[in-house]
Protein backbone atom coordinates (compact mmCIF):
# COMPACT_ATOMS: atom_id res chain seq x y z
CA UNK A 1 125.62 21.27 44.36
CA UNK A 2 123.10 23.18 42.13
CA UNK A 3 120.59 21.81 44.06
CA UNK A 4 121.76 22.31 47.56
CA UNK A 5 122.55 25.97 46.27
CA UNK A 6 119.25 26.46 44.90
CA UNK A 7 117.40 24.84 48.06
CA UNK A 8 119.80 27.16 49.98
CA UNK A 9 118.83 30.14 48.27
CA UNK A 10 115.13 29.27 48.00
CA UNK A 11 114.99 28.90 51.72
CA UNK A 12 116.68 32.41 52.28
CA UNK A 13 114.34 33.80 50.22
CA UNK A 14 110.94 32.52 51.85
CA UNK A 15 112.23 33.45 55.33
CA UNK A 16 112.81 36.92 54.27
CA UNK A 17 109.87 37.19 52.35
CA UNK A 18 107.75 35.89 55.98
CA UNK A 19 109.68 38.63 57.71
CA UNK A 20 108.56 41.53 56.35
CA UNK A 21 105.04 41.90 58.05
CA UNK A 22 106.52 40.80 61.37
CA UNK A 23 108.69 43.65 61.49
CA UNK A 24 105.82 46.04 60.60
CA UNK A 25 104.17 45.02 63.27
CA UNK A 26 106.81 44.89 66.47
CA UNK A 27 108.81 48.09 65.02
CA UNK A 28 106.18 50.50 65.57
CA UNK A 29 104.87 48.86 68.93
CA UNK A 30 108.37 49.33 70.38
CA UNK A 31 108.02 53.23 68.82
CA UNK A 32 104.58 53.34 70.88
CA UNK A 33 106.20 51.84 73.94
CA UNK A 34 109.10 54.05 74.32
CA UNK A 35 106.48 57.23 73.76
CA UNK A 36 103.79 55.81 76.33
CA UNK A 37 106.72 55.54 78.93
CA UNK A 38 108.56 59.09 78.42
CA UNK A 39 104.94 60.32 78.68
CA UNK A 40 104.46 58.36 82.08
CA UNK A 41 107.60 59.74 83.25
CA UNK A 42 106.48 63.75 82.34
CA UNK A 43 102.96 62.80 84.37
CA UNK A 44 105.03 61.33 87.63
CA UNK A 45 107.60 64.17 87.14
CA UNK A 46 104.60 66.57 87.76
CA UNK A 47 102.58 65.34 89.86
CA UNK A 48 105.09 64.97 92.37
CA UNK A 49 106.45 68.39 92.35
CA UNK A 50 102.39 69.59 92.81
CA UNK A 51 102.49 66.97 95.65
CA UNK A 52 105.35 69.04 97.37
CA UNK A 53 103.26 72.37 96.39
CA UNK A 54 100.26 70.82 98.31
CA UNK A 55 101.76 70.08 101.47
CA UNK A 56 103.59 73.05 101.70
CA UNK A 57 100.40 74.95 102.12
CA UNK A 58 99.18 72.29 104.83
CA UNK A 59 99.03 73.64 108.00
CA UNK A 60 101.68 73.19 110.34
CA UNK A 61 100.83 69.68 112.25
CA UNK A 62 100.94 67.89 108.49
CA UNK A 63 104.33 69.73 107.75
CA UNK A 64 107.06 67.17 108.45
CA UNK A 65 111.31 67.92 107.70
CA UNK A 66 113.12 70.72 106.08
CA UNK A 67 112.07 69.81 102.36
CA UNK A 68 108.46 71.33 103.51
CA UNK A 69 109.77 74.46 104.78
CA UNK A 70 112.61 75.36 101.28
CA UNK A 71 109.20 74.13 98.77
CA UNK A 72 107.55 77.06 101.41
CA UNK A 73 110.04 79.86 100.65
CA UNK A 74 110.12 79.73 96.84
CA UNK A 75 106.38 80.33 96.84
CA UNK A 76 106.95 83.52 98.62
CA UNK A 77 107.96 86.67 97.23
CA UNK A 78 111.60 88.26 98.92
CA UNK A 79 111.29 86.01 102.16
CA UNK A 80 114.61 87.80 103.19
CA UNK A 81 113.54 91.23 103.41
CA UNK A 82 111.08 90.31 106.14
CA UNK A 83 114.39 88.80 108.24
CA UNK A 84 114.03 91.54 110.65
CA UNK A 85 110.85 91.17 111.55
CA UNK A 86 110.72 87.41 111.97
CA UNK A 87 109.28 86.57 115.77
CA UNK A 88 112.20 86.14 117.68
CA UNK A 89 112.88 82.41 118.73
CA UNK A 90 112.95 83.93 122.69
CA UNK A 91 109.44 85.48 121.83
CA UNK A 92 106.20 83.31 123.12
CA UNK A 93 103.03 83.47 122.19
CA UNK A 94 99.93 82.76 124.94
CA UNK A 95 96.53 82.94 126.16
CA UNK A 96 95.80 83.12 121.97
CA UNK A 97 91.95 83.92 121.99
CA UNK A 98 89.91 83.48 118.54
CA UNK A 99 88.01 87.01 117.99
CA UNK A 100 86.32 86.68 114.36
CA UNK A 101 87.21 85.66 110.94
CA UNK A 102 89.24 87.43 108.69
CA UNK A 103 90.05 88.07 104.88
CA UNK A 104 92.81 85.48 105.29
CA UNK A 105 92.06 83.47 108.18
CA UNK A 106 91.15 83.85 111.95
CA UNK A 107 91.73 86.60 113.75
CA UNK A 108 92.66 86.23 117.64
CA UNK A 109 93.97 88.41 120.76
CA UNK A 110 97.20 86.92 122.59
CA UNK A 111 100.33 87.80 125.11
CA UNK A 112 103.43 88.34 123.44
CA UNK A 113 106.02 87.32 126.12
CA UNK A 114 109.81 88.87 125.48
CA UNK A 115 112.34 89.19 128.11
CA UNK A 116 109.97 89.18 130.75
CA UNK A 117 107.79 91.78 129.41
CA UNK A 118 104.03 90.85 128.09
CA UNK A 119 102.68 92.56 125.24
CA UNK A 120 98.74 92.79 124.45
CA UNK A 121 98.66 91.71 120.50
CA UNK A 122 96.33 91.26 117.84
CA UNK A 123 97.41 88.30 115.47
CA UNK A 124 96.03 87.89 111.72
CA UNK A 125 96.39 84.23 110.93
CA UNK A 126 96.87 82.99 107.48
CA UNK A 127 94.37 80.14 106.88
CA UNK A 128 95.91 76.36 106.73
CA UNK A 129 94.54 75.02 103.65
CA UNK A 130 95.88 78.01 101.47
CA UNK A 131 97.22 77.82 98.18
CA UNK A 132 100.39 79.39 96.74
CA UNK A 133 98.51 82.56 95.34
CA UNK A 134 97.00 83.60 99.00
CA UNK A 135 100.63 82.77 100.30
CA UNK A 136 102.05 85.11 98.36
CA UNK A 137 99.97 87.53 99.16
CA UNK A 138 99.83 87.12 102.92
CA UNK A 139 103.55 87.76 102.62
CA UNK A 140 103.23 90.85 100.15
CA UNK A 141 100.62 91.73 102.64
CA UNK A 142 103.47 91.58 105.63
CA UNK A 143 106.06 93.79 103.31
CA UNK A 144 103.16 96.32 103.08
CA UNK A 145 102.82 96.93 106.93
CA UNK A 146 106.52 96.58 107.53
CA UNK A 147 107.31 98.97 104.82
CA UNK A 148 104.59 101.85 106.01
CA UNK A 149 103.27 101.30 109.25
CA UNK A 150 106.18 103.35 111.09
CA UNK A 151 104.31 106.19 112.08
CA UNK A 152 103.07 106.80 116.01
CA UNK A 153 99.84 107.42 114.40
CA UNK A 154 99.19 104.18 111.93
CA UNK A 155 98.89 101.11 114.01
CA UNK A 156 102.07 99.00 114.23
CA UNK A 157 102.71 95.77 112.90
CA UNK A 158 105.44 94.18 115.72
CA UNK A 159 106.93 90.95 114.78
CA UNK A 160 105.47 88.01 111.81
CA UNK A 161 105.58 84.63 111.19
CA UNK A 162 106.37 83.94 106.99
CA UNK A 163 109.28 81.58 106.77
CA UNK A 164 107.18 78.85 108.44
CA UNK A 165 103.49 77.72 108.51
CA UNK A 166 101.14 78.81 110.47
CA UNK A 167 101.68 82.05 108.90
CA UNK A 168 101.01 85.22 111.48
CA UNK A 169 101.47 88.82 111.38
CA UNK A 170 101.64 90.27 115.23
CA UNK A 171 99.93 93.43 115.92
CA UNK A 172 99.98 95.85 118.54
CA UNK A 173 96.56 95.83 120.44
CA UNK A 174 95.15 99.64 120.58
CA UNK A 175 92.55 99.54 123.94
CA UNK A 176 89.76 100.41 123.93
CA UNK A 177 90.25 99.85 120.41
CA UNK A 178 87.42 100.27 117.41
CA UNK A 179 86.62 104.08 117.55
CA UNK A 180 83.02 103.72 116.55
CA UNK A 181 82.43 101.43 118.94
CA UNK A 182 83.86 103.61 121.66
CA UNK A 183 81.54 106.63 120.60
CA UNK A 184 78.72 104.20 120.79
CA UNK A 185 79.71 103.06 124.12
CA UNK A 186 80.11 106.40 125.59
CA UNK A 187 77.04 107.55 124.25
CA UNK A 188 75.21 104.72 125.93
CA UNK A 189 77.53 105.09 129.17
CA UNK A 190 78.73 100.94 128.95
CA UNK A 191 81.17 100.66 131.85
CA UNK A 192 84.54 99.33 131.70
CA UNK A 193 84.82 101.06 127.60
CA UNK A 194 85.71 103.70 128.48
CA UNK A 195 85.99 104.44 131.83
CA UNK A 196 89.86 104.86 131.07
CA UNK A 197 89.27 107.78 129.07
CA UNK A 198 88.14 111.50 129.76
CA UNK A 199 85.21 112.63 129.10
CA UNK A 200 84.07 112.61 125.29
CA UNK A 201 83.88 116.84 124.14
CA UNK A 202 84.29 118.76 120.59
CA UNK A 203 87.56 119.67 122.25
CA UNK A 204 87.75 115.66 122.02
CA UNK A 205 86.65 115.77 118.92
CA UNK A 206 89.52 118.28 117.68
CA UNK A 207 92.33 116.50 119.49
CA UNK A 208 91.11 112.90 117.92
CA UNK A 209 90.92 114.37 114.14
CA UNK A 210 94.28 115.90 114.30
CA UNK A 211 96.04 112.94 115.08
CA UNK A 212 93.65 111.06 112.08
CA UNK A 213 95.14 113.70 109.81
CA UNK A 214 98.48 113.38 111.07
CA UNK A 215 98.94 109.74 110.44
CA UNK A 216 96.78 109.88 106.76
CA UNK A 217 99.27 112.63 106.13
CA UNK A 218 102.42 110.47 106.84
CA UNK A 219 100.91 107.95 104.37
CA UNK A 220 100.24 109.83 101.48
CA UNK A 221 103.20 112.53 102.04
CA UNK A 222 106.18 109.43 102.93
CA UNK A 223 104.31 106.35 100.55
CA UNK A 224 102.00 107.90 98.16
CA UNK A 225 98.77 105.67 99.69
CA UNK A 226 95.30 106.53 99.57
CA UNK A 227 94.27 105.22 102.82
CA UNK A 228 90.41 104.37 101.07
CA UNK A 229 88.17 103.73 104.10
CA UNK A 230 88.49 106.66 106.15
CA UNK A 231 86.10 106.12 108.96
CA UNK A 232 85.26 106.18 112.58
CA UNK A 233 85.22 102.02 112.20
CA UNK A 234 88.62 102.43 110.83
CA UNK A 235 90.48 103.92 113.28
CA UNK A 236 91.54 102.98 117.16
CA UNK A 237 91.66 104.36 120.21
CA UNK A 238 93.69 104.08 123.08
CA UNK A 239 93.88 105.66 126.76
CA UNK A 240 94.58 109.91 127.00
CA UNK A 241 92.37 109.59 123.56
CA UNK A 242 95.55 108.52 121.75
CA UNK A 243 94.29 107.26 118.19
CA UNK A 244 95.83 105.27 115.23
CA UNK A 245 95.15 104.94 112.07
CA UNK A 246 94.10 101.52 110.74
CA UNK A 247 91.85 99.53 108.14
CA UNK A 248 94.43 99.96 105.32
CA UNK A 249 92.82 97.05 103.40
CA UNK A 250 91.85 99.52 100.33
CA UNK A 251 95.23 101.29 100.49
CA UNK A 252 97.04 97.61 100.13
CA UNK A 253 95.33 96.50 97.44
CA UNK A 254 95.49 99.70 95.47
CA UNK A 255 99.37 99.40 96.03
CA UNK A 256 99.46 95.15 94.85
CA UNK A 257 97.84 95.79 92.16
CA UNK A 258 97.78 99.12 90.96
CA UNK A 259 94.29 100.24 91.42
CA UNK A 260 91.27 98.98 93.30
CA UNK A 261 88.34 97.36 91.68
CA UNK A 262 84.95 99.52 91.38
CA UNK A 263 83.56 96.30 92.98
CA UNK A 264 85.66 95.92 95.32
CA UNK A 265 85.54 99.43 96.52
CA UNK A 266 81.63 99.17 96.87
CA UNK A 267 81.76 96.34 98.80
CA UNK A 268 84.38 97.26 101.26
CA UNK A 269 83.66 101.23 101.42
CA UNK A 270 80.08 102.28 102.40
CA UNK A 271 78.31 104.79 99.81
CA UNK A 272 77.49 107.49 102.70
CA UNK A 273 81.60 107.42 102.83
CA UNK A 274 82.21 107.78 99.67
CA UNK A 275 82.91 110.92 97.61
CA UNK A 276 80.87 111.99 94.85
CA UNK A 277 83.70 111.80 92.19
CA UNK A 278 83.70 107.83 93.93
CA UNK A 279 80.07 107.56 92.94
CA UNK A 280 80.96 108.62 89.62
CA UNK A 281 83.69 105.66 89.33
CA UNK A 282 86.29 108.15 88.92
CA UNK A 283 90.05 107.15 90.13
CA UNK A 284 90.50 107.80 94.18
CA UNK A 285 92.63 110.47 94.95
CA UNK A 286 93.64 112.27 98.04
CA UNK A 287 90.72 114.61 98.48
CA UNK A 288 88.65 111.74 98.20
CA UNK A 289 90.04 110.61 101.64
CA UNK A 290 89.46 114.13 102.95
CA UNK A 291 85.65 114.20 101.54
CA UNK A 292 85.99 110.99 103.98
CA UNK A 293 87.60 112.81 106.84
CA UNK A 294 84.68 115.37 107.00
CA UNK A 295 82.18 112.45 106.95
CA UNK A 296 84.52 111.02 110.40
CA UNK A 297 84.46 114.81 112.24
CA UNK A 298 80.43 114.22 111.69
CA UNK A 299 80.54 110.87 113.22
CA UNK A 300 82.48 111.76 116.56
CA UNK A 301 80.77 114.78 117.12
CA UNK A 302 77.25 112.80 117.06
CA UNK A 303 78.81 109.85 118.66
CA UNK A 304 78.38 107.80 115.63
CA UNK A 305 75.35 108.89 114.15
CA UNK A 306 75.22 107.58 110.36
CA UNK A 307 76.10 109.95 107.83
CA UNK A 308 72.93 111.74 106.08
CA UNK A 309 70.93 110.71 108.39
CA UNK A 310 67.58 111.62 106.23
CA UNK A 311 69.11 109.99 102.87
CA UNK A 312 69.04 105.83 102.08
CA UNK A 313 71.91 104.64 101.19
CA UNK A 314 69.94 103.92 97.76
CA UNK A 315 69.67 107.72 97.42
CA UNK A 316 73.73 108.45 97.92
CA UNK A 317 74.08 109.89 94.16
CA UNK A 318 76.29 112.51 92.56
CA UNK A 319 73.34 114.16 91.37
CA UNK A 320 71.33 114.28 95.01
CA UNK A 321 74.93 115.20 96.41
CA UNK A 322 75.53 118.26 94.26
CA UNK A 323 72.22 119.98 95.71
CA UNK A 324 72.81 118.27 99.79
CA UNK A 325 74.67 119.37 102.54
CA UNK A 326 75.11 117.56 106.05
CA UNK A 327 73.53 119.64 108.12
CA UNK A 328 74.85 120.94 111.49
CA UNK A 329 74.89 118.48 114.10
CA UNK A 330 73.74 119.52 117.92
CA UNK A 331 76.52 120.15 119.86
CA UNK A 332 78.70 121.56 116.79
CA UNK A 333 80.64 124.40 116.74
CA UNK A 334 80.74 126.83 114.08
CA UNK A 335 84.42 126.57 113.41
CA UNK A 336 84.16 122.77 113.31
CA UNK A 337 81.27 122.56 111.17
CA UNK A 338 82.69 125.30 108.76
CA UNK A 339 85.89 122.06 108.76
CA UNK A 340 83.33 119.81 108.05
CA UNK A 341 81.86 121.85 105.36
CA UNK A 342 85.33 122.53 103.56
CA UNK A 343 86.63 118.72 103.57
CA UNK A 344 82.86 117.86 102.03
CA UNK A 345 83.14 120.12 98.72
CA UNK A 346 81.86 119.26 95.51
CA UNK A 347 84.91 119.40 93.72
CA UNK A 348 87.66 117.79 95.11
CA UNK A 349 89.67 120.34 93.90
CA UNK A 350 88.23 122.94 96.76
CA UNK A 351 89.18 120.46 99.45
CA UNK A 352 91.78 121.22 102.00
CA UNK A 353 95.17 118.99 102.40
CA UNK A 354 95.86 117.64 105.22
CA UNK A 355 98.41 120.26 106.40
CA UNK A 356 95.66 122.82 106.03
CA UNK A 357 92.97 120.59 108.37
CA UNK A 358 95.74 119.97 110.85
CA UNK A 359 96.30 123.71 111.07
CA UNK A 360 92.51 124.57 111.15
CA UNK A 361 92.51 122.14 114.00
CA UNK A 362 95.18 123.79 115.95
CA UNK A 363 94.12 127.55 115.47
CA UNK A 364 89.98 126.90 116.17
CA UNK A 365 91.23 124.45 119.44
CA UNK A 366 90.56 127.13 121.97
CA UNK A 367 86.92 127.98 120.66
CA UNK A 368 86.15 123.78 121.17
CA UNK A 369 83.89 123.46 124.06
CA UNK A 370 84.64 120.98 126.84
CA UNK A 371 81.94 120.00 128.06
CA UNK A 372 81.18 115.99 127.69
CA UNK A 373 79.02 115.09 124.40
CA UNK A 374 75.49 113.60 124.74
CA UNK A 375 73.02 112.15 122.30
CA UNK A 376 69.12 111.97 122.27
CA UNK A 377 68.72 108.86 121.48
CA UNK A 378 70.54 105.19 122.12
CA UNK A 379 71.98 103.63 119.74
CA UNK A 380 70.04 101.00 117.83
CA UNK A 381 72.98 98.90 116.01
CA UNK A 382 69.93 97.21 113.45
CA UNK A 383 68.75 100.49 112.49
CA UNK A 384 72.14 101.65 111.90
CA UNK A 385 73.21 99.19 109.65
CA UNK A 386 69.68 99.54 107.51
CA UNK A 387 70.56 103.71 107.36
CA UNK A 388 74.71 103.57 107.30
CA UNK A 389 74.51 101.06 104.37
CA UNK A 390 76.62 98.76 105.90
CA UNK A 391 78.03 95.60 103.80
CA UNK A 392 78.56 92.25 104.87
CA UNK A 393 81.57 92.63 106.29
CA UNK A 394 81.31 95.77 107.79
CA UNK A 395 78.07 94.27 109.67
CA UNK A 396 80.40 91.11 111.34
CA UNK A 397 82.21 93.93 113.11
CA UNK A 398 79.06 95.52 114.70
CA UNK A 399 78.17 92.38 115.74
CA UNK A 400 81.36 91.94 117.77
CA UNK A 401 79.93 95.20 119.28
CA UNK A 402 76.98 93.97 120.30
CA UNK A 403 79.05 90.88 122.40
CA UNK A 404 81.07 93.01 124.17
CA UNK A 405 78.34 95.79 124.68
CA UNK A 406 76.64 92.94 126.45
């Protein structure tokens, strides 16, 4: 028995003594397996919900069921408070023509059919391959124009597209349309530009700014914006010489983000346009716009001349500003070039508001003379750009001229 005990006991004792490594060994393993696969689990978790982020922003043919469309809406910002001005299901969109690329994506011409009634539009597209930050901006850009554009003189957005891709926004088409390019045209007498409108006169002139006044004035008075491009390129015109304000790019992304880049402003805003507190890098204000607006009277009563004409754009400076004056243009009126003379002060302080221009206008209308405008020389759209200063993108535009000049 003492035997068998102690053979017993001996034998319990070597196989725990031989256990002891074993279980140092598959004890931790089992530890490293568990991590490795809660780990694996994290790494599926997320790259399938970036999956559903990435087709989301496919365009629309790769879009398939409703799961596309709900990962779609919470990347947008308020998708309900553009309900109103969702295209109506009855609402069809045809003949869609591709005119030129945009900040966010092509921009075409189509018929918006309603009810038997055919609208001209302009639609800005929001680029397929987009990712959730340019979404969400498209869309903030679509709250902007719904939000302001409700003035007879700011161009009209009519109807978007937001709760499903492609993403649009529908604008009404303003024919002729690009104001610079309709002094241009008249100047050179293109047919078919604008043979719908009368003749081109100061009294023109007069009758064109007041409405460009009327609808900066709505903006600033009713929503606080600096439009930020105020330009002949900038604006549209329609038959009878009705004209709406447009090219609010500066004014939107002062209002997303709070202020507009120095950078950005040069590239998107011409020096000859700028004021000189601009050139200085000073904040934007009101008065800059109306240093702007005298720059625009100068333009349509040269049809389109470039501003200081006898300056480079390299020579725009605060300092050669504070001793220059644009000189009278031929065919100006004192009263209007006394206007143009006021808006262009120095000091920004000196500078009318826009009630005051709009009731210079009216009281120095009946000295305006009526007889049509004419320039010396043609237009060369090359030697324009070199003296207006043009940038980049300011340069696609006269190109789009220059196609349907020809």
């Amino acid at each position: 028995m003492d035997v068998q005990a102690a053979c017993n006991i001996s034998s319990l004792d070597c196989d725990e003594e031989g256990s002891g490594p074993l279980a140092l060994i598959i004890i931790p393993s089992l530890l490293a397996l568990s991590t490795l696969t809660v780990i694996t689990l994290i790494i599926w978790s997320f790259l399938s919900r970036r999956t559903a982020v990435q087709r989301s922003l496919l365009p629309s043919q790769y879009i398939n069921g409703p799961s596309s469309l709900q990962t779609l809406r919470s990347l947008t910002p308020g998708p309900d408070a553009l309900s109103l001005w969702e295209i109506p299901a009855h609402c069809h969109l045809e003949e869609v023509e591709f005119l030129e690329n945009g900040h966010y994506g092509p921009i075409c011409r189509g018929q918006l059919k309603r009810e038997g009634v055919t609208t001209s539009v302009v639609v800005k597209t929001l680029k397929g391959n987009s990712n959730s930050l340019e979404v969400n901006v498209f869309v903030e850009l679509a709250l902007f124009h719904a939000a302001v554009c409700k003035h007879e003189r700011v161009v009209r957005m009519l109807h978007c597209q937001t709760r499903r891709l492609p993403m649009y926004l529908l604008f009404e088409e303003i024919a002729p349309g690009n104001l610079l390019h309709f002094l241009w045209s008249f100047r050179e007498g293109v047919s078919g530009f604008c043979d719908q409108l009368q003749a081109f006169s100061e009294r023109s002139v007069y009758l064109v700014a007041k409405q460009v006044a009327s609808g900066l004035d709505y903006l600033l008075s009713e929503h606080r914006l600096v439009h930020g491009d105020v330009a002949a390129r900038s604006m549209l015109i329609g038959s009878g010489l009705s004209v709406k304000v447009s090219g609010l790019a500066v004014a939107f992304e002062a209002r997303r983000t709070g202020a507009v880049r120095k950078d950005e402003w040069g590239g998107k805003v011409p020096l000859k346009w700028q004021a000189p507190e601009r050139l200085m890098k000073l904040p934007v204000t009101a008065r800059s716009d109306v240093w702007s607006f005298g720059i625009l009277l100068y333009e349509m009563i040269t049809l389109g001349d470039p501003p200081f004409p006898d300056l480079d754009p390299s020579e725009m400076s605060p300092k050669t500003l504070a001793n220059y004056r644009l000189k009278r243009p031929e065919n100006c009126g004192g009263a209007l070039y006394d206007l143009m003379k006021y808006c262009c002060m120095w000091n920004f302080k000196h500078r009318p508001a826009y009630s005051d221009i709009i009731k210079l206008l009216d009281s120095y209308l009946h000295l305006a003379d009526t007889k049509p405008l004419r320039a010396a020389q043609s237009m060369d759209v090359s030697e324009y750009r070199k003296r207006a200063g043009l940038s980049r993108e300011h340069r696609k535009h006269e190109h789009e001229y220059l196609k349907s000049a020809h």
